[in-house]
Structure formats: structure tokens, C-alpha cells
C-alpha atoms as a PDB file:
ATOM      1  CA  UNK A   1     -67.018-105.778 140.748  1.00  0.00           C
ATOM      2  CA  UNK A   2     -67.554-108.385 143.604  1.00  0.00           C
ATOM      3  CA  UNK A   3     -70.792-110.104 143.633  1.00  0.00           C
ATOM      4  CA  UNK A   4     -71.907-113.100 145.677  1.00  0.00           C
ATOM      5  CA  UNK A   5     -73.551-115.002 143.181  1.00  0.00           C
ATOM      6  CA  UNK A   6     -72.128-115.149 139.490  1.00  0.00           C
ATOM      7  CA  UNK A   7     -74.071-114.315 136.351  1.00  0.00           C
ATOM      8  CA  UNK A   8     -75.825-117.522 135.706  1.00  0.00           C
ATOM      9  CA  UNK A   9     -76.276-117.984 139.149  1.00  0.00           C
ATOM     10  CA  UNK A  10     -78.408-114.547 139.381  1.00  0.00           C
ATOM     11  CA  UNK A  11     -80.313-115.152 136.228  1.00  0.00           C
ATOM     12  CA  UNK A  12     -81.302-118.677 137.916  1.00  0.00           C
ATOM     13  CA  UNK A  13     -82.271-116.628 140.708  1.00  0.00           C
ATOM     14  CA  UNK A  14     -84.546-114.077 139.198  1.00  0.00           C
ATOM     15  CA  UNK A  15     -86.431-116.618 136.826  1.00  0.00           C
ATOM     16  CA  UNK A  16     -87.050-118.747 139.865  1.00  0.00           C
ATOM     17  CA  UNK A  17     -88.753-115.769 141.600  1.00  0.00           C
ATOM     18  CA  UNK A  18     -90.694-114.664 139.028  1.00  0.00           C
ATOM     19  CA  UNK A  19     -91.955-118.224 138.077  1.00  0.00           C
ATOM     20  CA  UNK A  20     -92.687-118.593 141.700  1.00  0.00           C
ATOM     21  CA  UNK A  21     -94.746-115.087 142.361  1.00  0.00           C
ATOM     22  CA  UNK A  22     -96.455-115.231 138.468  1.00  0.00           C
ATOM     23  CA  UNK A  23     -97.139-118.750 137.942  1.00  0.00           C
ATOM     24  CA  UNK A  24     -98.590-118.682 134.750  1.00  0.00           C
ATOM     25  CA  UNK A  25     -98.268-120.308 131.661  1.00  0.00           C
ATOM     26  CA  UNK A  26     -95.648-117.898 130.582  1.00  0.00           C
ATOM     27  CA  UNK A  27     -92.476-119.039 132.231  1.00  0.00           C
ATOM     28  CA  UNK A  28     -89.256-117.617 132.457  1.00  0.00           C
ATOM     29  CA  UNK A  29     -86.326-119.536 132.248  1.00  0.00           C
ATOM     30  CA  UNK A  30     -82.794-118.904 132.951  1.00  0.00           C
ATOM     31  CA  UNK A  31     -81.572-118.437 129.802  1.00  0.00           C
ATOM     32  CA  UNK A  32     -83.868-115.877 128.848  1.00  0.00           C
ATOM     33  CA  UNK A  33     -82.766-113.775 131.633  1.00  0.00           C
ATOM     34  CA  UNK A  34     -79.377-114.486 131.137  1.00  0.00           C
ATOM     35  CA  UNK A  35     -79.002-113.054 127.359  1.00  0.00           C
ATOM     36  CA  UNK A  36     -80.076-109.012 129.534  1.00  0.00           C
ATOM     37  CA  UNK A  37     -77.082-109.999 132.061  1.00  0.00           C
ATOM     38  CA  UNK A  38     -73.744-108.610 130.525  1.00  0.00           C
ATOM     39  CA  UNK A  39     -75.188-105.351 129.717  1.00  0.00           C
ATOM     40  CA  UNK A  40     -76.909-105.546 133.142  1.00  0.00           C
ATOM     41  CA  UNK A  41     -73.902-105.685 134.847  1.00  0.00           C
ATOM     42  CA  UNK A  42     -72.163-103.763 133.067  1.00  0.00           C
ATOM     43  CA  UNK A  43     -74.950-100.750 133.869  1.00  0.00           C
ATOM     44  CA  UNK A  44     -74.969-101.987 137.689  1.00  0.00           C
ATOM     45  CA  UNK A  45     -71.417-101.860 137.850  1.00  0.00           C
ATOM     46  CA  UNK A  46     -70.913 -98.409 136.520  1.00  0.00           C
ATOM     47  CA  UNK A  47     -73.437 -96.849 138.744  1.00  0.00           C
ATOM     48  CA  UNK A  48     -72.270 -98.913 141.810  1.00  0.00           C
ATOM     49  CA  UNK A  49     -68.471 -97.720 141.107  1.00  0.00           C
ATOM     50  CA  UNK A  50     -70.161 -94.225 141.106  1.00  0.00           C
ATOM     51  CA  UNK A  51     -71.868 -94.343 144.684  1.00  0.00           C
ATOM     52  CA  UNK A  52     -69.832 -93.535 148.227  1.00  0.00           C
ATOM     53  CA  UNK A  53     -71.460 -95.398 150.304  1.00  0.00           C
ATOM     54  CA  UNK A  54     -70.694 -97.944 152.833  1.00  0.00           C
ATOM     55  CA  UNK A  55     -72.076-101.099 151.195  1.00  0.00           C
ATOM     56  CA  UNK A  56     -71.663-100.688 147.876  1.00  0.00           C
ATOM     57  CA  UNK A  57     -68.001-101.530 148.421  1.00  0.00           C
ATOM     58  CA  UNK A  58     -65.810-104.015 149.917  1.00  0.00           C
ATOM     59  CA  UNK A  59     -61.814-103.608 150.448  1.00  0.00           C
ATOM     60  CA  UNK A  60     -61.868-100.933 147.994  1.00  0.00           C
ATOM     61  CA  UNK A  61     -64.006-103.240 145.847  1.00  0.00           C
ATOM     62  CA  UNK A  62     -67.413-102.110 144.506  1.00  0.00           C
ATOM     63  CA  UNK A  63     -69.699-105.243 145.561  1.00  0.00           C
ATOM     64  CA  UNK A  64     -73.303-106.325 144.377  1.00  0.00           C
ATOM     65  CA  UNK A  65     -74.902-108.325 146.554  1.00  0.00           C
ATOM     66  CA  UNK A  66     -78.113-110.004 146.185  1.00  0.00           C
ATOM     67  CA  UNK A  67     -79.608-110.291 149.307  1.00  0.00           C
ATOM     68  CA  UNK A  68     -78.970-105.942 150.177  1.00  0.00           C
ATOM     69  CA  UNK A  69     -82.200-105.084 149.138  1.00  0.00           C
ATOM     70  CA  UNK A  70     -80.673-101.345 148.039  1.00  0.00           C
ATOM     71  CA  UNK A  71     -78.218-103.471 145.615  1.00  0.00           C
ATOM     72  CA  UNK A  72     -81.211-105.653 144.219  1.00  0.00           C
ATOM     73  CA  UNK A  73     -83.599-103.424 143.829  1.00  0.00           C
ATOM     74  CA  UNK A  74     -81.351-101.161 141.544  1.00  0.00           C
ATOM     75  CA  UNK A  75     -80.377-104.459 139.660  1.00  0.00           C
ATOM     76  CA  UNK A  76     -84.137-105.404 139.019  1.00  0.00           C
ATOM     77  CA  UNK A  77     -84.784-101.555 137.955  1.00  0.00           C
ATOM     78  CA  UNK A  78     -81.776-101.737 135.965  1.00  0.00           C
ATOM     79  CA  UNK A  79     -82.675-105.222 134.317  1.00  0.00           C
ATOM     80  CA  UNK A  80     -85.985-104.422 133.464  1.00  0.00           C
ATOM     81  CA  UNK A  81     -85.175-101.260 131.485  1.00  0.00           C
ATOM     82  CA  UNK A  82     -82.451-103.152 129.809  1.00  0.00           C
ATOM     83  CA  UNK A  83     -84.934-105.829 128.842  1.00  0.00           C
ATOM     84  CA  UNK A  84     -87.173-103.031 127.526  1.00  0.00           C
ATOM     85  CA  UNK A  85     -84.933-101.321 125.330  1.00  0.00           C
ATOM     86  CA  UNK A  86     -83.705-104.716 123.821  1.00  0.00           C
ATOM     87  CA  UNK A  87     -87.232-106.757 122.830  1.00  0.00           C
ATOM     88  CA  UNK A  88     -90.528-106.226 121.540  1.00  0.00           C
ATOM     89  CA  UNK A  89     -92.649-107.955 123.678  1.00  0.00           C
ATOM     90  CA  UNK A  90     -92.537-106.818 126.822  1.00  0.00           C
ATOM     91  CA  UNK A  91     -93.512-109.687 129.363  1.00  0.00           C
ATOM     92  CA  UNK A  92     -90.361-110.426 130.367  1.00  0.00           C
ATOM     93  CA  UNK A  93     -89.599-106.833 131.507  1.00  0.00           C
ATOM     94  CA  UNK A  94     -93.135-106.200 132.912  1.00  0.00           C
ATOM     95  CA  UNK A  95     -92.476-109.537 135.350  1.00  0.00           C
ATOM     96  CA  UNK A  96     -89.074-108.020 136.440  1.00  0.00           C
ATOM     97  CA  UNK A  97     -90.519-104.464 137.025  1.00  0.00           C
ATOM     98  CA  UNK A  98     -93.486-106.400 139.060  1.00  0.00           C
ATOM     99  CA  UNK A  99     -90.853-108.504 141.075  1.00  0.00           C
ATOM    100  CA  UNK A 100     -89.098-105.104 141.964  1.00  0.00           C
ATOM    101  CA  UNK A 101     -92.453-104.134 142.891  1.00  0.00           C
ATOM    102  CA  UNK A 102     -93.905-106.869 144.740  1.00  0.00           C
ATOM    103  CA  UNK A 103     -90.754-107.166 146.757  1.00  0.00           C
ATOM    104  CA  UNK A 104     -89.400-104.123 147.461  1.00  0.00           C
ATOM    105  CA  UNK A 105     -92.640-101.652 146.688  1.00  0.00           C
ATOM    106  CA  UNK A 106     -90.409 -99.603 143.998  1.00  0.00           C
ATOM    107  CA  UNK A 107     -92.591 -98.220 141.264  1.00  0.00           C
ATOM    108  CA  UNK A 108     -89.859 -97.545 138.501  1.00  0.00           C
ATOM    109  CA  UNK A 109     -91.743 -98.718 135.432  1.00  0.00           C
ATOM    110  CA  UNK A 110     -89.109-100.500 133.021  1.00  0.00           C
ATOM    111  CA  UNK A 111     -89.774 -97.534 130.098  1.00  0.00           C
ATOM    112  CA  UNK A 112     -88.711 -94.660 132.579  1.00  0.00           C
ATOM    113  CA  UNK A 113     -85.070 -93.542 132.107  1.00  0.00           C
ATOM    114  CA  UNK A 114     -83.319 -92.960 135.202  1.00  0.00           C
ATOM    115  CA  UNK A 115     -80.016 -91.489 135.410  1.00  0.00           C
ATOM    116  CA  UNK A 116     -76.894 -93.773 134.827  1.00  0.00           C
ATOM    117  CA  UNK A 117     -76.070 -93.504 138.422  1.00  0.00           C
ATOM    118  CA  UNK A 118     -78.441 -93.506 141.062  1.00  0.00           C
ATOM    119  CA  UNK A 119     -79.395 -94.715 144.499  1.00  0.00           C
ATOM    120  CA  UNK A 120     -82.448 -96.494 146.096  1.00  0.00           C
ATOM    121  CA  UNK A 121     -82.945 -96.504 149.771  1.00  0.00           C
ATOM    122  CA  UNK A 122     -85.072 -99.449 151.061  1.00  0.00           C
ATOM    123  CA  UNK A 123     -86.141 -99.277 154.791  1.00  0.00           C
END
């Protein structure tokens, strides 16, 4: 899969957002975030390969990007509900289901179980 920014990059990314939109004392660093993003990807990139649609490929390549708010709002979903099924506390994946919210108004709470492959449509 294609992305435009690289693992660490994207876990950078997301823990700057969320520190910046929640700025309380629990902050969330890169590395926390980063520990979710193999099996992450691994989820994004099996429902991405899965969906025909315009951009979700490039040259025959399936492509995350970032900054199509369709792509990043399945990652978030996708991230959350990986951080959920992995920890016991569940701050971490209540701040990535709010940033999902709070930027793209998409209420799929971490816990709920959506199908492996599946699409979001932002307008």
C-alpha cells in the first residue's frame, strides 16, 4: 500500500492532534500510538485493497492518504477499535474515537465492530 506519510510519521501526526484538541494532563505521545500502527495498517490495508473506488488507488496501487478525509476517517475508526481490543484503559482509544469525531462528525464508537471492509463517505 502507498501512503504519503510513513508509520512513525502518522503516529506523530495523530498524537499531535489529539494533544492539540484535548490538552489535558493526559498526553499522548508518539510512541504510544505507534505500538496500534502495524496491525492498523495492516486492517486499513486489507479493507482499502477491498474497495473500487477512484481514490483508494493509485497506478494500480491501493493508496492511504492522510489528508482524504474518506481515507482518515476509516484509519481513525480503524485505530481506535484496534486500540480497544488491545488495552485496558481506554483513554487512548476514547481520544482517537473523539478526534474522528470532532473532525469529521463520525460517531463509530471504538467498541462497535464494523465489517472488515467498509467505506465512509465524508462530504
Amino acid at each position: 500500500m502507498k501512503t504519503t506519510l510513513n508509520n512513525e510519521e502518522l503516529s506523530l501526526y495523530v498524537s499531535r492532534q489529539i494533544n492539540n484538541l484535548f490538552p489535558d494532563s493526559n498526553k499522548v505521545s508518539s510512541d504510544e500510538i505507534d505500538q496500534y500502527m502495524k496491525d492498523t495498517m495492516d486492517k486499513v490495508s486489507f479493507c482499502f485493497n477491498n474497495i473500487k473506488r477512484k481514490y483508494f488507488y493509485d497506478n494500480k496501487k491501493t493508496l492511504f492518504n492522510h489528508l482524504h478525509s474518506d481515507h482518515y476517517s476509516m484509519f481513525l475508526y480503524i485505530l481506535s477499535n484496534v486500540v480497544y481490543r488491545k488495552i485496558i484503559t481506554k483513554i487512548l482509544a476514547t481520544k482517537v474515537f473523539l478526534l474522528n469525531k470532532a473532525l469529521h462528525s463520525i460517531d463509530a464508537f471504538y467498541s462497535i465492530q464494523l465489517p472488515e471492509v467498509f467505506s465512509l463517505f465524508i462530504r
